[in-house]
PDB file of N, CA and C in Angstrom:
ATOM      1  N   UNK A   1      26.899  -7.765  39.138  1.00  0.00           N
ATOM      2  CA  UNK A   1      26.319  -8.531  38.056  1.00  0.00           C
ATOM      3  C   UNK A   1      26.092  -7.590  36.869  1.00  0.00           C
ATOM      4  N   UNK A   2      26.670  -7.761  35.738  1.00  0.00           N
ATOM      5  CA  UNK A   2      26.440  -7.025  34.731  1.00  0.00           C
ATOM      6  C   UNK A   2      25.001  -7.665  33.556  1.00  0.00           C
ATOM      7  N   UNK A   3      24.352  -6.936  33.200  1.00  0.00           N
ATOM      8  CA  UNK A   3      23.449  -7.404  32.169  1.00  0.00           C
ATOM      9  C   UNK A   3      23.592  -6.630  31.145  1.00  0.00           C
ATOM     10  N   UNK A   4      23.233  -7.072  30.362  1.00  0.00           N
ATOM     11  CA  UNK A   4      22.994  -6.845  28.423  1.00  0.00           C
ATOM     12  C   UNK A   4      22.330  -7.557  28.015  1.00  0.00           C
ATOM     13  N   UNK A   5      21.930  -7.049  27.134  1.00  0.00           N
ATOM     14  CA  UNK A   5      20.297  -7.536  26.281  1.00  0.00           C
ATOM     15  C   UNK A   5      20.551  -7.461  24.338  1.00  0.00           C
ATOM     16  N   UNK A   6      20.307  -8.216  24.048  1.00  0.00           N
ATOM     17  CA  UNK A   6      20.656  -8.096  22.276  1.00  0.00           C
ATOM     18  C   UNK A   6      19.404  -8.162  21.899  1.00  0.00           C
ATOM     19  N   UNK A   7      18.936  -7.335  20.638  1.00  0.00           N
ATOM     20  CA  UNK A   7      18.139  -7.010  20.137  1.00  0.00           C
ATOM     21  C   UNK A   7      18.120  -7.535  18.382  1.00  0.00           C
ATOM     22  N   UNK A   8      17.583  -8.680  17.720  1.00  0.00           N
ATOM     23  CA  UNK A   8      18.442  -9.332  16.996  1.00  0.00           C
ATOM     24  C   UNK A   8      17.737  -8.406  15.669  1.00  0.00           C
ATOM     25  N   UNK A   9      18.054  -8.003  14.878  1.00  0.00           N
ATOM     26  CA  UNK A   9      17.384  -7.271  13.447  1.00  0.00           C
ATOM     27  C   UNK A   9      17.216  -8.505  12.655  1.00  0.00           C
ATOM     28  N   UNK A  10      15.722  -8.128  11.707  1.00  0.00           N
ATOM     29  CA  UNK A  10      15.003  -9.391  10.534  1.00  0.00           C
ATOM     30  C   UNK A  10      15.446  -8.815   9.472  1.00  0.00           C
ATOM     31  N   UNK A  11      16.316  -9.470   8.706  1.00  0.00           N
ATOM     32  CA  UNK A  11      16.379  -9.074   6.948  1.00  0.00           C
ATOM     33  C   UNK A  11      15.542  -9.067   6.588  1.00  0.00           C
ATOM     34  N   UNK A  12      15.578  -7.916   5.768  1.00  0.00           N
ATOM     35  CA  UNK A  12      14.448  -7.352   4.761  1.00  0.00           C
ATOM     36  C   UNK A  12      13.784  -8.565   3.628  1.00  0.00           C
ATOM     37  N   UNK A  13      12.671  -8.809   3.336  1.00  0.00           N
ATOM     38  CA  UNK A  13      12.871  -9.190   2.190  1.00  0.00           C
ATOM     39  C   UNK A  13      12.630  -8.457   1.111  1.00  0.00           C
ATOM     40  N   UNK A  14      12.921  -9.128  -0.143  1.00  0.00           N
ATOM     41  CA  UNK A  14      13.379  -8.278  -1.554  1.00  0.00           C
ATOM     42  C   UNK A  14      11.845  -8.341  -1.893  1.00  0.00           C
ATOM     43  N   UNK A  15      11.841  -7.231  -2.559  1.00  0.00           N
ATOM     44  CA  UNK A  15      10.702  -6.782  -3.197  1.00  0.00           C
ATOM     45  C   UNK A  15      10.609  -7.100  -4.400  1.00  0.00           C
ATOM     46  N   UNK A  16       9.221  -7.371  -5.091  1.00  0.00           N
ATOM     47  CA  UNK A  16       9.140  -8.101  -6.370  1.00  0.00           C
ATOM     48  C   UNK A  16       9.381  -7.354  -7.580  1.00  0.00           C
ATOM     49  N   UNK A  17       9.442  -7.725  -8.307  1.00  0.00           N
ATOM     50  CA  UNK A  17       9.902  -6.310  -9.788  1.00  0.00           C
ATOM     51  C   UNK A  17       8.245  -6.741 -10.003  1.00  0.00           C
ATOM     52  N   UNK A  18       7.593  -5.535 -11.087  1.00  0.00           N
ATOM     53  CA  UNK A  18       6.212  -5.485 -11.157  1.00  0.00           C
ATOM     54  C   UNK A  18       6.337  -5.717 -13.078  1.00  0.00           C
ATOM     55  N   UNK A  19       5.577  -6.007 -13.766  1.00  0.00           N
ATOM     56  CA  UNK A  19       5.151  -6.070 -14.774  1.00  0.00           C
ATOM     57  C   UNK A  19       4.433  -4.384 -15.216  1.00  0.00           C
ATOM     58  N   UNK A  20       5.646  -3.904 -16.513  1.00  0.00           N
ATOM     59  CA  UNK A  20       5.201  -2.329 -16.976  1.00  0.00           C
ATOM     60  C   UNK A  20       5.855  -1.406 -15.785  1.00  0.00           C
ATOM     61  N   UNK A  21       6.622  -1.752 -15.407  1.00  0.00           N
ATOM     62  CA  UNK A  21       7.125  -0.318 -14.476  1.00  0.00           C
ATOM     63  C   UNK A  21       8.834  -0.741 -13.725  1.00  0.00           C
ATOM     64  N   UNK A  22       9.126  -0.293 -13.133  1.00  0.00           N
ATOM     65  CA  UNK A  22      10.440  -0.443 -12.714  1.00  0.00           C
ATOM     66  C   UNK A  22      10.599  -0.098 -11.307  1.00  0.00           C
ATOM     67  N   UNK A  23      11.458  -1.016 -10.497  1.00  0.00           N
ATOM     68  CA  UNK A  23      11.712  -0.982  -9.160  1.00  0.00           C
ATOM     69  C   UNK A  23      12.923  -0.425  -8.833  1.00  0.00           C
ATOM     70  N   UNK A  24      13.105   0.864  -7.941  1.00  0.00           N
ATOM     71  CA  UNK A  24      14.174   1.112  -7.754  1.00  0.00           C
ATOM     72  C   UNK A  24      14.641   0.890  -6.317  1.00  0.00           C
ATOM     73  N   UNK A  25      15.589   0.680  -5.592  1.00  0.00           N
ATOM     74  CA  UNK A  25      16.119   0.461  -4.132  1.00  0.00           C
ATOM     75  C   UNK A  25      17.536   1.302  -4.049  1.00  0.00           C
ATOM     76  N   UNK A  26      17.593   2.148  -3.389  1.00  0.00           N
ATOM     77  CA  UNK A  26      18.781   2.842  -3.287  1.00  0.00           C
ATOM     78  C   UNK A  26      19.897   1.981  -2.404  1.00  0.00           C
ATOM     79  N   UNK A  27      20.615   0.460  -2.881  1.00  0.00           N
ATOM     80  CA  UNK A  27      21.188  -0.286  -3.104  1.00  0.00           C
ATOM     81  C   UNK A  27      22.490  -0.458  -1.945  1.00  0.00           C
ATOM     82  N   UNK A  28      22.041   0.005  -1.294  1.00  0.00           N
ATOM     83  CA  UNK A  28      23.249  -0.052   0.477  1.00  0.00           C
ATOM     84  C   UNK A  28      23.032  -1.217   0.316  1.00  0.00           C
ATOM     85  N   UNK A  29      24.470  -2.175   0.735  1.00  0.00           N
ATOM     86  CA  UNK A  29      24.719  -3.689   0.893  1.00  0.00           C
ATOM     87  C   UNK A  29      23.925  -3.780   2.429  1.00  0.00           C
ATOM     88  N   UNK A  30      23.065  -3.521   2.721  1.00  0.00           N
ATOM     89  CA  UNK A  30      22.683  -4.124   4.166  1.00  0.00           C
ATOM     90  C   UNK A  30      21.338  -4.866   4.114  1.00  0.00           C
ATOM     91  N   UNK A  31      21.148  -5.758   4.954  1.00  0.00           N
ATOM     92  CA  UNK A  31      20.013  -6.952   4.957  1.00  0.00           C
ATOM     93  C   UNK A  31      18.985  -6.095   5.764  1.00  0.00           C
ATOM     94  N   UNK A  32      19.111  -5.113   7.351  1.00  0.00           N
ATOM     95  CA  UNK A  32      18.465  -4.734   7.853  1.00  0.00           C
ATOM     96  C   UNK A  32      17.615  -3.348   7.360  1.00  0.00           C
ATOM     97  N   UNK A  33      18.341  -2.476   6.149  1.00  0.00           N
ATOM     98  CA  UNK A  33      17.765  -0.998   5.988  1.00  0.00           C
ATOM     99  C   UNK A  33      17.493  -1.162   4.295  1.00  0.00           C
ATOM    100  N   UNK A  34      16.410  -0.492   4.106  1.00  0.00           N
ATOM    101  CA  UNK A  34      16.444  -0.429   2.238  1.00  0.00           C
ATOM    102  C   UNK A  34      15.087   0.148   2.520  1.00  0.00           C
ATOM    103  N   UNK A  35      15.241   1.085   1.408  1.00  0.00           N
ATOM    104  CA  UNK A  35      14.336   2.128   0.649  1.00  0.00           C
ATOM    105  C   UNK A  35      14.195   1.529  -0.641  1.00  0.00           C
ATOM    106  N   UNK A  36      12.961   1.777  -0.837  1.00  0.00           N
ATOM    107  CA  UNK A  36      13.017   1.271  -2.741  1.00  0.00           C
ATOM    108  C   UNK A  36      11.259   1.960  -3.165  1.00  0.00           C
ATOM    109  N   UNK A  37      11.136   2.262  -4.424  1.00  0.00           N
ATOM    110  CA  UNK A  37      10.519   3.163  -4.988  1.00  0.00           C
ATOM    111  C   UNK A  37      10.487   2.150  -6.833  1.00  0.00           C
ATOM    112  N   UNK A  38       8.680   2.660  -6.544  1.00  0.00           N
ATOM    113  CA  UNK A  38       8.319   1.996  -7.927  1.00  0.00           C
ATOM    114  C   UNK A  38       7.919   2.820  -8.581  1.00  0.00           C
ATOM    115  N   UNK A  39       8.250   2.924 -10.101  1.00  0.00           N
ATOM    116  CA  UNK A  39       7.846   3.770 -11.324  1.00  0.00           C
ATOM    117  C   UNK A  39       7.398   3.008 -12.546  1.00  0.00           C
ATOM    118  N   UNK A  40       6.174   3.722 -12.693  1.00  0.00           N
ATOM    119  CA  UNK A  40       5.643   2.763 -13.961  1.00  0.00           C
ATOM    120  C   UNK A  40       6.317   3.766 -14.827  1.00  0.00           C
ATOM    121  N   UNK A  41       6.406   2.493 -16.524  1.00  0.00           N
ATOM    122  CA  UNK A  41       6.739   3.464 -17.400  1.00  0.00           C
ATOM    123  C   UNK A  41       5.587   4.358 -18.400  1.00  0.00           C
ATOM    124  N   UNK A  42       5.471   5.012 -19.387  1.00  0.00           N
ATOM    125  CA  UNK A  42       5.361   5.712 -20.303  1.00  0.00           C
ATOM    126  C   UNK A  42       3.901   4.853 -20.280  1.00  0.00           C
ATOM    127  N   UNK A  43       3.017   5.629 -20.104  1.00  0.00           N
ATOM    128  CA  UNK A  43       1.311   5.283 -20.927  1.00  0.00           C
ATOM    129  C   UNK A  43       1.198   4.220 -19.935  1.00  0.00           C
ATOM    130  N   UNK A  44       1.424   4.206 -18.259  1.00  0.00           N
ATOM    131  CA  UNK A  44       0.892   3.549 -17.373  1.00  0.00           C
ATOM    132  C   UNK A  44       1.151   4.062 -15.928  1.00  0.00           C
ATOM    133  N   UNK A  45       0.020   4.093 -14.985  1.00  0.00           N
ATOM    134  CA  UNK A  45      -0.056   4.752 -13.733  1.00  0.00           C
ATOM    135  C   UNK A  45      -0.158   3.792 -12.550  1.00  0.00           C
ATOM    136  N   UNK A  46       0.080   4.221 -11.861  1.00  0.00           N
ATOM    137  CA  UNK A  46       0.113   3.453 -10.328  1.00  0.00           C
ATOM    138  C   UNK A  46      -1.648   2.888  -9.943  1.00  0.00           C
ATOM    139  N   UNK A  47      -2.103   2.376  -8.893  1.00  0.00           N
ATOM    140  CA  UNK A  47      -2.542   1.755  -8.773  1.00  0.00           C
ATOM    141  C   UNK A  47      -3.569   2.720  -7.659  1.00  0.00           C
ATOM    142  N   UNK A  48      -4.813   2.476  -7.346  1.00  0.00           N
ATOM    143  CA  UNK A  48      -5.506   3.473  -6.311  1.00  0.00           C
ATOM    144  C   UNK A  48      -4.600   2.916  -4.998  1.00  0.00           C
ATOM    145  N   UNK A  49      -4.753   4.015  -4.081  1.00  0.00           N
ATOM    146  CA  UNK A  49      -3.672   4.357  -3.035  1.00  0.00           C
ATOM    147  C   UNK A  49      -2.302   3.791  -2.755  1.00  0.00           C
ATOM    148  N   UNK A  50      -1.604   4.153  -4.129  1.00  0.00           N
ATOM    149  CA  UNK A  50      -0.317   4.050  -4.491  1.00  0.00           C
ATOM    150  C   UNK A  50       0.127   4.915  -5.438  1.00  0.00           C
ATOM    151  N   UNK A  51       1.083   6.469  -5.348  1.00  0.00           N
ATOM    152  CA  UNK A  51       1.678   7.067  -6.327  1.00  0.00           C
ATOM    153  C   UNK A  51       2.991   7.153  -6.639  1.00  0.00           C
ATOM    154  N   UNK A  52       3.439   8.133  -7.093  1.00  0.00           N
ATOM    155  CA  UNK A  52       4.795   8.206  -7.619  1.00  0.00           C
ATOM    156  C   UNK A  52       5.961   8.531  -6.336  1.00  0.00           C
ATOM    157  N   UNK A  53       5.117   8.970  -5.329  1.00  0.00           N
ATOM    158  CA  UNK A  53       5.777   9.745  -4.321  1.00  0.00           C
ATOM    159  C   UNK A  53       5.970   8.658  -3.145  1.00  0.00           C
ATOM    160  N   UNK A  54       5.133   7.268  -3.354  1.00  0.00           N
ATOM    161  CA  UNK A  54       5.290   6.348  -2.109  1.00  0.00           C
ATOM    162  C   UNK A  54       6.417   5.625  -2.244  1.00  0.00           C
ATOM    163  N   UNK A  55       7.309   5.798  -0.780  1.00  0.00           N
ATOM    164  CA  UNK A  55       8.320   4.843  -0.283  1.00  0.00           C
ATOM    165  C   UNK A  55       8.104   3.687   0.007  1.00  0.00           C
ATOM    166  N   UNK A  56       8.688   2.823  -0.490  1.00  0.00           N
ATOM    167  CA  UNK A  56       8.627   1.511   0.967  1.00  0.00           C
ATOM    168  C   UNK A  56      10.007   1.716   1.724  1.00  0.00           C
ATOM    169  N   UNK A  57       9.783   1.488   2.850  1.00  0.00           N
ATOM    170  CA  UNK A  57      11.099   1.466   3.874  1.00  0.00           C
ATOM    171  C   UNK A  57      11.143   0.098   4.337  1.00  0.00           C
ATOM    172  N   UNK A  58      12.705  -0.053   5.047  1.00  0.00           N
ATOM    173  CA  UNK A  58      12.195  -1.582   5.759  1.00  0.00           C
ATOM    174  C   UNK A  58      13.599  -1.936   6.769  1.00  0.00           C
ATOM    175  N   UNK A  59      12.816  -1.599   7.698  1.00  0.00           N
ATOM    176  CA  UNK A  59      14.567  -1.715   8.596  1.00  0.00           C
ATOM    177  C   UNK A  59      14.090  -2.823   9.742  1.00  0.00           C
ATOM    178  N   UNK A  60      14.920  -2.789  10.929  1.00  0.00           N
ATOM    179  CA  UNK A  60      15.513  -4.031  11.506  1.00  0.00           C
ATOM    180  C   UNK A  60      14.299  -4.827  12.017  1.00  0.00           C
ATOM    181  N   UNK A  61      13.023  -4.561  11.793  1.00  0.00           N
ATOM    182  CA  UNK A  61      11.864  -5.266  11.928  1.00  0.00           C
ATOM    183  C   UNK A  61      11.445  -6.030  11.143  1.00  0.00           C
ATOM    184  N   UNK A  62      12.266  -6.003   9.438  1.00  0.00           N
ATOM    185  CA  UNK A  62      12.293  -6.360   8.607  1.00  0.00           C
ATOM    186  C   UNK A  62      10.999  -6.405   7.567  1.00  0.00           C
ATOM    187  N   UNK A  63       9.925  -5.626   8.034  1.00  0.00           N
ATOM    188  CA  UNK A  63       8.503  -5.351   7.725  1.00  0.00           C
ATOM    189  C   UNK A  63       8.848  -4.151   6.742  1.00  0.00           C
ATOM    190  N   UNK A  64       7.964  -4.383   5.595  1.00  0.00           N
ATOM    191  CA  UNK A  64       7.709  -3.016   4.409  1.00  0.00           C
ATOM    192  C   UNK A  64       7.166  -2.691   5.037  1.00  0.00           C
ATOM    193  N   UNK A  65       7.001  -1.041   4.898  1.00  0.00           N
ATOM    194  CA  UNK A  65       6.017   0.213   5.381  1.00  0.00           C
ATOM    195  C   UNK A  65       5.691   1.278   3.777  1.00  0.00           C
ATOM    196  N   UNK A  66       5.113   1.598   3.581  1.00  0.00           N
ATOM    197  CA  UNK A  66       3.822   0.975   3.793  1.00  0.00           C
ATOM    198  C   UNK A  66       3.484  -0.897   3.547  1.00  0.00           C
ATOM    199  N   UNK A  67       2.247  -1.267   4.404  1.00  0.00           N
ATOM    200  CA  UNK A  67       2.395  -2.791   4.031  1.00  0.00           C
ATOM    201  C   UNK A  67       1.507  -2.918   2.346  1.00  0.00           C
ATOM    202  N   UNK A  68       1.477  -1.931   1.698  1.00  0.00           N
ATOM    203  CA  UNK A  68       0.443  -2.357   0.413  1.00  0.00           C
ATOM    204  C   UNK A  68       1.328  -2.985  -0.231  1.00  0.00           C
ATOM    205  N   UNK A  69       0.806  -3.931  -1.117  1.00  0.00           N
ATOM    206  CA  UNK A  69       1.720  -4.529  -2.490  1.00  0.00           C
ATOM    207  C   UNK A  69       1.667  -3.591  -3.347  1.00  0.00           C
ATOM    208  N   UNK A  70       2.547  -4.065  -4.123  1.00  0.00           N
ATOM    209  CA  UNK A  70       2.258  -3.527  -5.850  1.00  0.00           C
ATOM    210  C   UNK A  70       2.761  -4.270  -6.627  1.00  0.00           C
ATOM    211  N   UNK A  71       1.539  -4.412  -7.066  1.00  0.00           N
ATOM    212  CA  UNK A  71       1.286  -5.858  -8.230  1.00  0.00           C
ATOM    213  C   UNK A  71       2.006  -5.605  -9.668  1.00  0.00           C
ATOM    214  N   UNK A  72       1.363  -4.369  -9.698  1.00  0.00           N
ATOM    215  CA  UNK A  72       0.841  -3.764 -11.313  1.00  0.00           C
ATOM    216  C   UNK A  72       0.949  -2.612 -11.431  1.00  0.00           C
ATOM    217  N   UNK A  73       1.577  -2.065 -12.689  1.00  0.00           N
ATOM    218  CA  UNK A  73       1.301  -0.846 -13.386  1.00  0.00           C
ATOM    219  C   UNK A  73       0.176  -0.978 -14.077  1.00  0.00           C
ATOM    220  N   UNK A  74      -0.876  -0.168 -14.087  1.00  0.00           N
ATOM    221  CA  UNK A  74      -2.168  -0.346 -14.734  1.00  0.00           C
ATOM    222  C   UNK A  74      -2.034   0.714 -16.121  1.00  0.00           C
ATOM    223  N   UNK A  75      -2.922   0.217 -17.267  1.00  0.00           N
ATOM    224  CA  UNK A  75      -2.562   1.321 -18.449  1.00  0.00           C
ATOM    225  C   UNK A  75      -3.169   2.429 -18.057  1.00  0.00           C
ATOM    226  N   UNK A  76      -2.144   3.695 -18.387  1.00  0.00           N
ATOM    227  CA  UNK A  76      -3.327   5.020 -18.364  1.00  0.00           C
ATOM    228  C   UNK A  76      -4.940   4.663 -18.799  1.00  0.00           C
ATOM    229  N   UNK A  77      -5.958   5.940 -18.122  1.00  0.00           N
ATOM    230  CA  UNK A  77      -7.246   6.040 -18.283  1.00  0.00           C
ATOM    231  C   UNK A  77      -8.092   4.554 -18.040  1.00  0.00           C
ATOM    232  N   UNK A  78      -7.276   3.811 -17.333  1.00  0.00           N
ATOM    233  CA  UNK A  78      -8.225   2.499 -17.256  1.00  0.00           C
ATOM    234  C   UNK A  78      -8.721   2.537 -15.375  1.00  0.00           C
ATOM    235  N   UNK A  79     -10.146   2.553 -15.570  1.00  0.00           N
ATOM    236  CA  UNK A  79     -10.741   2.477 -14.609  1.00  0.00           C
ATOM    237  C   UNK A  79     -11.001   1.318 -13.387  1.00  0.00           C
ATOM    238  N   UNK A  80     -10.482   1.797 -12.231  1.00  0.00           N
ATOM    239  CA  UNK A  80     -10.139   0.617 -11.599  1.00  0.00           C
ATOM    240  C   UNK A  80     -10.746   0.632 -10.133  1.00  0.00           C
ATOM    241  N   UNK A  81     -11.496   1.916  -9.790  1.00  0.00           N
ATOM    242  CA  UNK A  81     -12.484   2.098  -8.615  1.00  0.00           C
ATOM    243  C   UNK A  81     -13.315   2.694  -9.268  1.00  0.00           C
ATOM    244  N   UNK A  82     -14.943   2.545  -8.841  1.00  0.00           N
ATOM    245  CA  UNK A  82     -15.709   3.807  -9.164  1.00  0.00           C
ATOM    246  C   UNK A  82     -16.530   3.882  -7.881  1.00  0.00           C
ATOM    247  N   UNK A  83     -16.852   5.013  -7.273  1.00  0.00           N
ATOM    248  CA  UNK A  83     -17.878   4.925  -6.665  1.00  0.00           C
ATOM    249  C   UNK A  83     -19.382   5.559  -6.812  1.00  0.00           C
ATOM    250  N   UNK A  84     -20.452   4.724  -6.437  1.00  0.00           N
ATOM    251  CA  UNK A  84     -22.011   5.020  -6.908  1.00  0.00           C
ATOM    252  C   UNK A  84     -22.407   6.118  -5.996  1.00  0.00           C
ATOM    253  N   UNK A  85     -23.031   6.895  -6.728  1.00  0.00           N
ATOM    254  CA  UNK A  85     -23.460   7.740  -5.834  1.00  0.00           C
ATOM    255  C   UNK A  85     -24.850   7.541  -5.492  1.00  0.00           C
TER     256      UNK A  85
END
């Protein structure tokens, strides 16, 4: 008796373009693997625990990693956590 087992992969879904910044995906035709990387532009910064250096990945589980969104490029110097001491 022979067995085999299939393991079925979830397409990715597409990631949203953000308002003030730009989405990049290093653009392999495949539904199961994609990298993609957000850059705000000129006189706007990322968001608290989100920088220039975070990936999203997303392979045959079809889940982003990290799971944070990103909504928004926020304008430089605009305050968006504080904590009280």
């Amino acid at each position: 008796m022979r067995m085999s087992s299939r393991i079925a992969a979830h397409p990715c879904k597409q990631l949203q373009s953000i308002p003030n910044g730009i989405l990049a995906c290093n653009g392999w035709e495949t539904d199961f693997y994609n990298i993609c990387k957000y850059y705000c532009l000129t006189n706007y910064t990322y968001p608290v625990g989100l920088s220039a250096d975070t990936m999203f990945v997303c392979g045959a589980s079809g889940n982003w990693l990290p799971s944070a969104t990103f909504e928004r490029c926020i304008p430089s110097g605009t305050i968006t956590h504080c904590n009280v001491l």
